[in-house]
Protein backbone atom coordinates (compact mmCIF):
# COMPACT_ATOMS: atom_id res chain seq x y z
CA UNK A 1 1.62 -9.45 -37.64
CA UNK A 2 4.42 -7.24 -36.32
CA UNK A 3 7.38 -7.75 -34.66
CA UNK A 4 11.04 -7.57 -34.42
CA UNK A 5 13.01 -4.85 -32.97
CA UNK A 6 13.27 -2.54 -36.03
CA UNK A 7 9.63 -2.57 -36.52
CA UNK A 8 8.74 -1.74 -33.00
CA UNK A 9 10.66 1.61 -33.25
CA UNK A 10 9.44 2.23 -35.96
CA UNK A 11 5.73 1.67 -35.92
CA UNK A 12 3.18 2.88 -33.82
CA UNK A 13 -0.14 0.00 -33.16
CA UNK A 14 -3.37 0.95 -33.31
CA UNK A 15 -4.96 0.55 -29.87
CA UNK A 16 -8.05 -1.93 -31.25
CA UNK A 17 -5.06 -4.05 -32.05
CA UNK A 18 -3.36 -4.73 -28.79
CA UNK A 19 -4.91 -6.36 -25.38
CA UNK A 20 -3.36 -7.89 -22.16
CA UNK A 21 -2.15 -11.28 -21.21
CA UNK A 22 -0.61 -13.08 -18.20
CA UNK A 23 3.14 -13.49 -19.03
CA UNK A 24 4.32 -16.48 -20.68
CA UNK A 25 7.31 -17.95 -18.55
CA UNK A 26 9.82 -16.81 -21.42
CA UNK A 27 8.32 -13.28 -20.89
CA UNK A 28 8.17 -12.99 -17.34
CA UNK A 29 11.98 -13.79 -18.19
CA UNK A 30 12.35 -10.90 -20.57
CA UNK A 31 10.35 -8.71 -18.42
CA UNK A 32 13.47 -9.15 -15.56
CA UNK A 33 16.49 -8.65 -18.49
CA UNK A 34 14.25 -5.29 -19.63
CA UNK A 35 14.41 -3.28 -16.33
CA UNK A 36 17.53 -4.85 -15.39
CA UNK A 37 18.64 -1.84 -17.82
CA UNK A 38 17.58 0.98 -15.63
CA UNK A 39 16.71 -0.72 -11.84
CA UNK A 40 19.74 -2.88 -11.45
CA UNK A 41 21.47 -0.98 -9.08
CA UNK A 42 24.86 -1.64 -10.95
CA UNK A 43 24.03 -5.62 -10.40
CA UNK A 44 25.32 -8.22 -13.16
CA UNK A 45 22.36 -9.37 -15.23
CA UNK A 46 23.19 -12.55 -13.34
CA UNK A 47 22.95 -11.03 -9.64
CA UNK A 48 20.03 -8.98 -11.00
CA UNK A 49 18.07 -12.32 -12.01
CA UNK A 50 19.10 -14.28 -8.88
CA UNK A 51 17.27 -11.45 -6.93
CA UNK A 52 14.55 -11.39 -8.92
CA UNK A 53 14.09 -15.09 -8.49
CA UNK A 54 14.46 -14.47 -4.83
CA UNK A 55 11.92 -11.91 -4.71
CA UNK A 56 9.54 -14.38 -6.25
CA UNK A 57 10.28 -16.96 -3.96
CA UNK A 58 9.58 -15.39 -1.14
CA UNK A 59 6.14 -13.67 -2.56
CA UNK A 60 4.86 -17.12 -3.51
CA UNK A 61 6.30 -18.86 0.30
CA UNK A 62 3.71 -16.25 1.76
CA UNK A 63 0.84 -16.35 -1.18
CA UNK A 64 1.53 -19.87 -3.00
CA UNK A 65 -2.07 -19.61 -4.71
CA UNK A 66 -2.56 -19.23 -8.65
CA UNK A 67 -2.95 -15.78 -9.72
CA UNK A 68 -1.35 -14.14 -6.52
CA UNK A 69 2.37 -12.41 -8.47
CA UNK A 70 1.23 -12.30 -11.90
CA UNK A 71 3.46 -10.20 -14.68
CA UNK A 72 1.14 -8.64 -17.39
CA UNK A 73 1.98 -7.65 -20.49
CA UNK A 74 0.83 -5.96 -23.58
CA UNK A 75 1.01 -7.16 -26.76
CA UNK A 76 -0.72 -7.86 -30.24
CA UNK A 77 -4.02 -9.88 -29.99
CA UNK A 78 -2.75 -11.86 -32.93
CA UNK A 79 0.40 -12.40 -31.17
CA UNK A 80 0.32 -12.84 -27.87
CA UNK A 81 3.46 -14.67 -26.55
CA UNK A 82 5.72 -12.52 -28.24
CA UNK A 83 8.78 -11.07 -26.48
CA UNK A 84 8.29 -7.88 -28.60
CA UNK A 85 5.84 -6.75 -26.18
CA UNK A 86 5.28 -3.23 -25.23
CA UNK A 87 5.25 -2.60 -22.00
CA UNK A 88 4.09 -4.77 -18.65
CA UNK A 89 3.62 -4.31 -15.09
CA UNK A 90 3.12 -6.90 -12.31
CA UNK A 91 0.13 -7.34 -9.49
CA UNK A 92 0.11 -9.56 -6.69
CA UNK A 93 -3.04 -10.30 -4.28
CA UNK A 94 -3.57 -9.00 -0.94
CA UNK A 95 -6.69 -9.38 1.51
CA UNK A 96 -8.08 -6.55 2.64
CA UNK A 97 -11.51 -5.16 4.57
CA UNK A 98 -13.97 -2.64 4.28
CA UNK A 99 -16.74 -1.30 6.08
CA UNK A 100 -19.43 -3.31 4.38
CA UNK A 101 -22.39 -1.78 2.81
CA UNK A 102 -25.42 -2.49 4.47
CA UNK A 103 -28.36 -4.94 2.69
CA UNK A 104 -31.53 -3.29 1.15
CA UNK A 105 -31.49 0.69 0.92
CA UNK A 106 -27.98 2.33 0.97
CA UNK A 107 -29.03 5.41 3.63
CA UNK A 108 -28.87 4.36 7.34
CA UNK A 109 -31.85 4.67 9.70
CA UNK A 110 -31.24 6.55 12.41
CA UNK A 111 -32.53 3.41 14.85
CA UNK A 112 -30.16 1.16 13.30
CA UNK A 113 -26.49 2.47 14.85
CA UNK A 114 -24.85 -0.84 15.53
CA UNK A 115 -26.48 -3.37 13.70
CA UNK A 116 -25.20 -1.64 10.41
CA UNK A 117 -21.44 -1.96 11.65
CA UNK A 118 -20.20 -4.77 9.73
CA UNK A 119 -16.83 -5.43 7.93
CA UNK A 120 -16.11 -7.10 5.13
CA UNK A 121 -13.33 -9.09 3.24
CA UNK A 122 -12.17 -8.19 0.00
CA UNK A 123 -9.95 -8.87 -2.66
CA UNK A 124 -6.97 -6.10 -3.20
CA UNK A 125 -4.24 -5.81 -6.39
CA UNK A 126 -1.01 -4.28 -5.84
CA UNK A 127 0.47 -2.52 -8.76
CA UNK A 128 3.90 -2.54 -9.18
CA UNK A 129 6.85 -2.36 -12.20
CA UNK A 130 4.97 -0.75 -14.37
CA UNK A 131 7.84 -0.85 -17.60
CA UNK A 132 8.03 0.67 -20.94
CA UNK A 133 11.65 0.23 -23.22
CA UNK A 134 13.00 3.47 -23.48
CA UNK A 135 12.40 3.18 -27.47
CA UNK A 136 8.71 2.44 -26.75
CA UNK A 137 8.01 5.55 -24.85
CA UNK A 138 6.04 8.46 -25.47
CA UNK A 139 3.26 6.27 -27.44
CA UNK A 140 0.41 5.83 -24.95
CA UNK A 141 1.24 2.08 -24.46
CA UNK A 142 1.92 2.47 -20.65
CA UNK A 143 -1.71 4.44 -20.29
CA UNK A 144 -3.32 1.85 -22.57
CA UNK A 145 -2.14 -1.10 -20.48
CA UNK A 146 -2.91 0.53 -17.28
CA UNK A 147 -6.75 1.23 -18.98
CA UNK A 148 -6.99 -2.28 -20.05
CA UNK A 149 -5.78 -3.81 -16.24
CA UNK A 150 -9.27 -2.46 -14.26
CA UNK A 151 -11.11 -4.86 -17.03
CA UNK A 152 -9.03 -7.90 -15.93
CA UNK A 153 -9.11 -6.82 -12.29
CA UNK A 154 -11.99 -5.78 -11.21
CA UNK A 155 -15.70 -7.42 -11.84
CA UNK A 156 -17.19 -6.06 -15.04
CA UNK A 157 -20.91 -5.27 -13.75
CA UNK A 158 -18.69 -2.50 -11.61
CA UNK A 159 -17.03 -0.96 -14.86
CA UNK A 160 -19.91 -0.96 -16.62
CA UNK A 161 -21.92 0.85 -14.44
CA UNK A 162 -19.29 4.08 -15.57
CA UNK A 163 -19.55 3.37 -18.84
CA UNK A 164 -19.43 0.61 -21.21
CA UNK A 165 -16.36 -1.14 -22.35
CA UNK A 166 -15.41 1.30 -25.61
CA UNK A 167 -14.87 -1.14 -28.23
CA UNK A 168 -15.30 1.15 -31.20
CA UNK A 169 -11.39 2.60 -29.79
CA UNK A 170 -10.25 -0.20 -28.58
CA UNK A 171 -11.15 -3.22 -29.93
CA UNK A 172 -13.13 -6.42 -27.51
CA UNK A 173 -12.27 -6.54 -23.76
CA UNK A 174 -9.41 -8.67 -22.34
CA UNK A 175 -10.18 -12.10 -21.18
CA UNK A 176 -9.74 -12.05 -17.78
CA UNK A 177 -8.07 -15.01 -16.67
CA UNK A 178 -9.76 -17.69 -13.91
CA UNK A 179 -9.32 -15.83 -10.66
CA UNK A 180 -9.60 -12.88 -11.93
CA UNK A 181 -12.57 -10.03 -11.97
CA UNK A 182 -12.56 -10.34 -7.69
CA UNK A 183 -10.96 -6.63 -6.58
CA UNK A 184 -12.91 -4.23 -5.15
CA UNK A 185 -9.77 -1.93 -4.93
CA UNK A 186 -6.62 -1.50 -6.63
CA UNK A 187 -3.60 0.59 -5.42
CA UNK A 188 -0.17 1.66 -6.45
CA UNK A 189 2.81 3.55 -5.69
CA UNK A 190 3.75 6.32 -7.93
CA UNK A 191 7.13 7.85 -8.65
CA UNK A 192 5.73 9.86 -11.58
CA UNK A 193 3.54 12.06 -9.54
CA UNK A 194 -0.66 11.83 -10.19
CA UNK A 195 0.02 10.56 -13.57
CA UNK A 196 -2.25 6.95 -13.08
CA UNK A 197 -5.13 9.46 -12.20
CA UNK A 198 -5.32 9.75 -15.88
CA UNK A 199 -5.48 5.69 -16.51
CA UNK A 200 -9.62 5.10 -15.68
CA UNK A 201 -11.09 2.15 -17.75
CA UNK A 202 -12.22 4.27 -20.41
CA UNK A 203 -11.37 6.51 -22.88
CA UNK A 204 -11.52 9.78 -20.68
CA UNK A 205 -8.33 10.65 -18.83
CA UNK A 206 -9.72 10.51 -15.87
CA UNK A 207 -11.41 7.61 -13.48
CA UNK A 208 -7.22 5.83 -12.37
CA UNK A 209 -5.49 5.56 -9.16
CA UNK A 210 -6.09 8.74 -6.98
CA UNK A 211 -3.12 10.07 -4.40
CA UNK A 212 -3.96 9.19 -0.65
CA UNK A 213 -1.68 10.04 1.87
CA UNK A 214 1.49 10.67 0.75
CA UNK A 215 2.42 11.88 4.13
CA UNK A 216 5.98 11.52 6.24
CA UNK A 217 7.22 12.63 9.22
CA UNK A 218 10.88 12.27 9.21
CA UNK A 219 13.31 12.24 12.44
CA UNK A 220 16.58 13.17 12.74
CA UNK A 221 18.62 10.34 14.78
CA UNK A 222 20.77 13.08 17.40
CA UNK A 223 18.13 15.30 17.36
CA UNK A 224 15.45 12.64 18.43
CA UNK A 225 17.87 11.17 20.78
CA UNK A 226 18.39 14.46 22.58
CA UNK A 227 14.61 15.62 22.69
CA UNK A 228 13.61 12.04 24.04
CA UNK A 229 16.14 12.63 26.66
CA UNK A 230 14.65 15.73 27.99
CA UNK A 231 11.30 13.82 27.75
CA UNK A 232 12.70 11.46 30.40
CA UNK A 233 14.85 13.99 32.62
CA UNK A 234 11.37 15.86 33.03
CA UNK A 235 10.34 12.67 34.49
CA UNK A 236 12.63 11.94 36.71
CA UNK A 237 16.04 10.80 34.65
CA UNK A 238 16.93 7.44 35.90
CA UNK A 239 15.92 4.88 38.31
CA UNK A 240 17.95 1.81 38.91
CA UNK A 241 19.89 2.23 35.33
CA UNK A 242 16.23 2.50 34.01
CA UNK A 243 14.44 5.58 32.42
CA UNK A 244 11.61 7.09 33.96
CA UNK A 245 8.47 7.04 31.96
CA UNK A 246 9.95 4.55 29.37
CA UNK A 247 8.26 1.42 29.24
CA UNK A 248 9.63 -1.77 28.16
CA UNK A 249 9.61 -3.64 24.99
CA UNK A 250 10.72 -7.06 23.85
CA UNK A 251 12.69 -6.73 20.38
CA UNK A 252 11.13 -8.56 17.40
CA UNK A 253 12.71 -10.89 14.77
CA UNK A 254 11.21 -11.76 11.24
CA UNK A 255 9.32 -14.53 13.28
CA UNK A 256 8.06 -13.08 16.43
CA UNK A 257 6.62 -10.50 13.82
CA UNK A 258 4.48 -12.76 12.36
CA UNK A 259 2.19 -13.80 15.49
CA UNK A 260 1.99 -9.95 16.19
CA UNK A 261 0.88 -8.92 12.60
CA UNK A 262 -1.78 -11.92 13.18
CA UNK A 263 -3.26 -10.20 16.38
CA UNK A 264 -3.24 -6.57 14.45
CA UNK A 265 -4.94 -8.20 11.52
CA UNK A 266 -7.95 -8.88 14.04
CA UNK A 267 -7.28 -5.62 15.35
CA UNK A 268 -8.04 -3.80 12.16
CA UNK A 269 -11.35 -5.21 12.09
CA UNK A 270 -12.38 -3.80 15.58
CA UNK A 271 -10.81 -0.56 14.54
CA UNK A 272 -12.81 -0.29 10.86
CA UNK A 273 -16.39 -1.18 12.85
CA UNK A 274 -15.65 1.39 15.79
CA UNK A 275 -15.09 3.93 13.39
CA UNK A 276 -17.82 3.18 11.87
CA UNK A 277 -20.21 3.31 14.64
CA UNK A 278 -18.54 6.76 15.36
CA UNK A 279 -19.67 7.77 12.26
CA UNK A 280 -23.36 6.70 12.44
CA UNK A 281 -23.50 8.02 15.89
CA UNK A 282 -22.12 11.56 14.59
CA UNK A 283 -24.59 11.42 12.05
CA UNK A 284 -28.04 11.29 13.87
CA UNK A 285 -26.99 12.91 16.76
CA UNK A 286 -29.78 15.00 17.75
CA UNK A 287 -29.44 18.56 17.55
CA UNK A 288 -29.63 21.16 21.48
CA UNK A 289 -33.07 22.59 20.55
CA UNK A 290 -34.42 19.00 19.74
CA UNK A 291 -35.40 19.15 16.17
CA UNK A 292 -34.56 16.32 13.88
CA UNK A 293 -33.68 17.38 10.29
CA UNK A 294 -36.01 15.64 7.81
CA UNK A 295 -33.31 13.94 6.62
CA UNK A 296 -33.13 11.94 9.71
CA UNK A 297 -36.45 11.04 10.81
CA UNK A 298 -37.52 7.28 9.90
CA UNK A 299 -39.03 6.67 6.76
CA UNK A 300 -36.80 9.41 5.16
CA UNK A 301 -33.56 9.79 3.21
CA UNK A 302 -31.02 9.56 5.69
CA UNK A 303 -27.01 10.61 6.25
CA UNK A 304 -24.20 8.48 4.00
CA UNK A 305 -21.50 6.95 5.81
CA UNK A 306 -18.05 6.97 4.88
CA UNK A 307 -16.56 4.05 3.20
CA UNK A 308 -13.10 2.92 4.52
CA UNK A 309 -10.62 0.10 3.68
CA UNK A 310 -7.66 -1.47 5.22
CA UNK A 311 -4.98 -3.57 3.69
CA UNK A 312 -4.54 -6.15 6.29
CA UNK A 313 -1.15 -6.29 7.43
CA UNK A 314 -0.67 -10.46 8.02
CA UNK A 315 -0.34 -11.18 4.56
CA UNK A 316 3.14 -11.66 4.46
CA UNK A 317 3.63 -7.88 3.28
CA UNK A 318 5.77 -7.14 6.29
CA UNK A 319 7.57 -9.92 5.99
CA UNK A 320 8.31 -10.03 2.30
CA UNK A 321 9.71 -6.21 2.80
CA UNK A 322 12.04 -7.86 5.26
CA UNK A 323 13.18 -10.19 2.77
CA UNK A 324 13.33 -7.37 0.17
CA UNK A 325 15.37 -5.48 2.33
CA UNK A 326 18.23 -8.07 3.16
CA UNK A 327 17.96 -8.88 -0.72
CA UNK A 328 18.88 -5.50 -1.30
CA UNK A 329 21.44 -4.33 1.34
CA UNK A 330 24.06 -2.72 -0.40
CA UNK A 331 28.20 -3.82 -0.06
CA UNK A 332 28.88 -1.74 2.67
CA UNK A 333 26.38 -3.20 4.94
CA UNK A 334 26.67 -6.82 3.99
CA UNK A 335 28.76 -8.98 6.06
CA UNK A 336 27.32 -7.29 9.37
CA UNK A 337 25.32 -10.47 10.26
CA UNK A 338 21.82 -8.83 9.09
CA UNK A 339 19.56 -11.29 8.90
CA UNK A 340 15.82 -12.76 9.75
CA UNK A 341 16.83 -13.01 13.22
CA UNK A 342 17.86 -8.91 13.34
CA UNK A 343 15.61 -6.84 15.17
CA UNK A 344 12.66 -5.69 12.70
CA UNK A 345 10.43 -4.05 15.08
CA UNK A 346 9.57 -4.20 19.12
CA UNK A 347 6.53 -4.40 21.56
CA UNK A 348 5.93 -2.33 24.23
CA UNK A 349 5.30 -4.94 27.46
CA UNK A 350 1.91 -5.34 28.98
CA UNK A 351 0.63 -3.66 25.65
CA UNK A 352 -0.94 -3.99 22.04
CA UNK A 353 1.77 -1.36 21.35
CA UNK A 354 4.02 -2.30 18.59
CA UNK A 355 6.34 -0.90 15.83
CA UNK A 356 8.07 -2.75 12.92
CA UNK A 357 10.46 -1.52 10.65
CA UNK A 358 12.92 -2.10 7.57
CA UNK A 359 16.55 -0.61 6.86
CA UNK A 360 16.39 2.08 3.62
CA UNK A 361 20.32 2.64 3.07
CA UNK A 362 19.91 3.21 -0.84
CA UNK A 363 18.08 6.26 -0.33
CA UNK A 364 19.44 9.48 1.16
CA UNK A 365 19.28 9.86 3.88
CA UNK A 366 19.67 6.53 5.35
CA UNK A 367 16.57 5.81 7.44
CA UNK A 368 14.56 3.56 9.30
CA UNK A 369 11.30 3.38 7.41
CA UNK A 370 8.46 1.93 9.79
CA UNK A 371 6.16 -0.40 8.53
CA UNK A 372 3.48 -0.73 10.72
CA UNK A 373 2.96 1.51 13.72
CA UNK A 374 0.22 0.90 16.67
CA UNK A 375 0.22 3.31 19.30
CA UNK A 376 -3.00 2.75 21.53
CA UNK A 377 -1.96 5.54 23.89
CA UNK A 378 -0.54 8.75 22.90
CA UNK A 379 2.17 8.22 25.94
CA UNK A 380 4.00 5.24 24.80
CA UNK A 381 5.15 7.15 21.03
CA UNK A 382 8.16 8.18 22.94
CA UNK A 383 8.70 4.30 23.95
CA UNK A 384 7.96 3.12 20.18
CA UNK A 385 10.58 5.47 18.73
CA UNK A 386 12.96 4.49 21.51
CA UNK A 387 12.88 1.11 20.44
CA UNK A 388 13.59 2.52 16.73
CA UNK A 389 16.08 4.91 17.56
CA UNK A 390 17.98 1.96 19.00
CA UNK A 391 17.42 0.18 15.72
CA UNK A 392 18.83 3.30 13.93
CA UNK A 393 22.00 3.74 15.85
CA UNK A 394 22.79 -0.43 15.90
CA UNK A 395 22.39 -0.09 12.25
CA UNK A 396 24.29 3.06 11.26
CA UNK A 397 20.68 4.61 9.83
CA UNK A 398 20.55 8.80 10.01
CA UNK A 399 16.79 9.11 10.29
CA UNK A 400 13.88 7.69 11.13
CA UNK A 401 10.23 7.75 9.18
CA UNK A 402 6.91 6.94 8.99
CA UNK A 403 4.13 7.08 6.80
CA UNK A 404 0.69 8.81 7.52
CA UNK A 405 1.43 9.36 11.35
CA UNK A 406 -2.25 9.80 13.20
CA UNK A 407 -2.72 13.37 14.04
CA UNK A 408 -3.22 12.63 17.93
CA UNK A 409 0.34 10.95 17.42
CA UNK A 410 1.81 14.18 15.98
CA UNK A 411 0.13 16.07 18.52
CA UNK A 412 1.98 14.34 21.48
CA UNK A 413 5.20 14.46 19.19
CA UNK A 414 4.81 18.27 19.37
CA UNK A 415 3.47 18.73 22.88
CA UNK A 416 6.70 16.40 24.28
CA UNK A 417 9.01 18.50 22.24
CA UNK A 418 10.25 15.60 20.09
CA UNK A 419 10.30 17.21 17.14
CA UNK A 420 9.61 15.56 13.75
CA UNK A 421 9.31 17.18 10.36
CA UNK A 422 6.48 16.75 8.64
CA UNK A 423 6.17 16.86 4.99
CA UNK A 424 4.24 15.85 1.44
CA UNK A 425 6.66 13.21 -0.24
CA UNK A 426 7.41 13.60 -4.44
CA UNK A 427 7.92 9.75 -5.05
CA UNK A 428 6.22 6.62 -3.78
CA UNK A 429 2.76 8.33 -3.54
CA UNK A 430 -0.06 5.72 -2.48
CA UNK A 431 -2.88 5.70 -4.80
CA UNK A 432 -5.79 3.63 -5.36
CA UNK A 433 -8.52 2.59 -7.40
CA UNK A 434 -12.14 1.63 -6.25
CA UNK A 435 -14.41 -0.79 -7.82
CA UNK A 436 -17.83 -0.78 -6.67
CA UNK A 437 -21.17 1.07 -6.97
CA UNK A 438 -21.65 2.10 -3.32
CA UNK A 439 -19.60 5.57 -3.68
CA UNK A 440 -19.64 7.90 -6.37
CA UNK A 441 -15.71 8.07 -6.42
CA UNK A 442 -12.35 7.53 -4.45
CA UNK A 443 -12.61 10.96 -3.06
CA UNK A 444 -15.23 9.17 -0.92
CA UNK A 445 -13.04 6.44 0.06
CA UNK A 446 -10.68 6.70 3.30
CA UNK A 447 -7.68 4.64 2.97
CA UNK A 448 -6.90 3.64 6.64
CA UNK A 449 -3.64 2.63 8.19
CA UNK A 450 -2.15 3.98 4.92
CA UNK A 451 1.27 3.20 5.99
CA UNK A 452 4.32 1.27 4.21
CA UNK A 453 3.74 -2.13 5.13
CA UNK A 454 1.48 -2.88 1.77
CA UNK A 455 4.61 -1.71 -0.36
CA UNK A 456 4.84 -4.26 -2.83
């Protein structure tokens, strides 16, 4: 067996010799003191470990269920409860949906448009704190622990059906634990670029997390508040102390948030099987001169749909970023009466319209990052940004974002004038991981309402 500090830096283990566990409760503990070192935002080890404690708190009020915030870490199989681990990295559980593949034959009759619509719940991992001691880096442990997490994660039958668990390199699979083996997707946020596109459960560097999305458009506070001001003096200015064309909206607390995220949760699931009729519509449309392609006509191969997901917002994700946030609001900003009963978001009245939000003041530029944008009509985005921009200027934020804004939404952005800079962001890039033998690879999957609200 090895252990102890000097041996660690000193000695590189075989991969056959090292595997995965759940974290004991002393080295969940020791996980929190090790990135305390480099992510404790100048907080004693004390404040550091009340916050964490916090943080887990909160993640369990929302998902109290075994299994849900699990720490994993990677270790010796002869000793697995040391606290000379290697590395470790936490998920936690989140329900999700897909467009469901259909029973019997995967290719879709062109007859059968709507009674191959269906949606499906599934079983989604968030990745998160994925943390290697400086001394331990540069030795393939983070990649190896990464590998070994899709064989704990997702069902076997759908690794195996890449290749077969290589056991000549790396020893016998992990146990997965009870509650385990469930995911039929997996996603992340990277700060280290496409790196976990590398990390596939199996000895090629290739098969991980693939980039989706990592879209922003980014507002300027004066700017925005000046071009939505010209929006409304083209429609008259003021009535009665009112703006013309601006409809309005009831703020939201922490609370009121939750029985709207409820109704968009039901809403996603209308939105995943309308798309998907779309798509089978699209796809056996008939051509002008009347002619069916082969591939069409009954009896015959047919057209592939798309495969989509959504990670359903009612969770608790918005929420727990909520409680994240106020956990983390630096010294400047404390002591400003910030709390659950803030504004975190607004409805537009009379509408399904909503927006909800978090403050980012330990990132330049200070910002209002939404969370979770629905805009069911291109004319109320100047309403939905009102609501933020009053948000931003109650809370002392410089700019406003979003993540992944629809492209009818930055067409109306442009059209109004209201400016908004789009752009590819270098950190925080979501990727994901599919498990599941009904596509040939994520590039087939569409990630929608890819926004910040599943942040873990």
């Amino acid at each position: 067996m090895l252990s102890g500090k000097a041996t660690l830096d000193t000695c590189v283990y075989p991969l056959s010799s090292l595997t995965i566990v759940p974290a004991t409760r002393a080295q969940r503990l020791e996980s929190q003191l090790r990135i305390h070192e480099e992510w404790g935002n100048g907080a004693t080890i004390d404040e550091h470990l009340e916050r964490e404690a916090s943080i887990y708190r909160v993640l369990t009020s929302f998902s109290p269920e075994p299994g849900a915030h699990i720490v994993w870490v990677l270790v010796p199989r002869d000793d697995p409860q040391t606290l000379d681990y290697l590395c470790s990295c936490e998920t936690h559980r989140h329900a999700a949906i897909t467009t469901a593949k259909p029973p019997g034959p995967s290719p879709i009759p062109r007859q059968s448009v709507d009674n191959h619509s269906s949606v499906e719940d599934i079983v989604a991992y968030a990745i998160e704190t994925v943390f290697t001691p400086l001394r331990l880096r540069g030795k393939g442990y983070a990649s190896h622990m990464m590998r070994l997490l899709h064989h704990v994660l997702a069902p076997p039958s759908s690794l195996s059906l890449a290749s077969p668990f290589p056991t000549t390199e790396w020893g016998a699979p992990p146990v997965i634990p009870p509650g385990f083996g469930n995911a039929r997707v997996s996603y992340l946020y990277s700060d280290v670029g496409p790196f976990y596109a590398s990390c596939g459960p199996g000895v090629e560097k290739r098969g991980g997390w693939v980039v989706k999305g990592p879209k922003s458009t980014i507002w300027e506070v004066n700017r925005l508040s000046d071009a939505l001001d010209q929006v409304w003096g083209r429609r008259g200015g003021e009535r009665d102390g009112e703006r013309v064309g601006l409809k309005r909206w009831r703020r939201l607390d922490e609370k009121a948030l939750r029985a709207i995220l409820d109704e968009d949760a039901d809403r996603f699931r209308d939105d995943l099987m309308r798309w998907e009729r779309q798509d089978v519509r699209a796809a056996n449309v008939t051509p002008a001169d009347g002619h069916l392609p082969s591939s069409t006509l009954p009896g015959s191969v047919h057209t592939k749909r798309r495969t989509r997901f959504a990670l359903l917002p009612n969770s608790g994700n918005v929420n727990f970023l909520i409680h994240r946030c106020l956990l983390g609001l630096p010294p400047r900003m404390r002591g400003r009466g910030i709390g659950l009963e803030s504004t975190w978001g607004a409805r537009v009245d009379n509408s399904d319209a909503f927006i909800s939000w978090v403050i980012e003041p330990n990132e330049a530029p200070d910002r209002i990052l939404v969370t979770r944008l629905r805009c069911p009509s291109v004319e109320l985005l100047p309403t939905l940004l009102a609501a933020a921009l009053e948000a931003a200027n109650e809370y002392g934020m410089t700019h406003i974002e979003v993540w992944n804004l629809p492209g009818e939404l930055c067409d109306i952005a442009s059209v109004l004038g209201l400016g908004g800079i789009e752009t590819e962001r270098d950190a925080h890039l979501p990727a994901m991981k599919w498990y599941g033998d009904d596509v040939d690879g994520e590039e087939q999957i569409e990630w929608v309402m890819n926004e910040k609200y599943p942040w873990c």
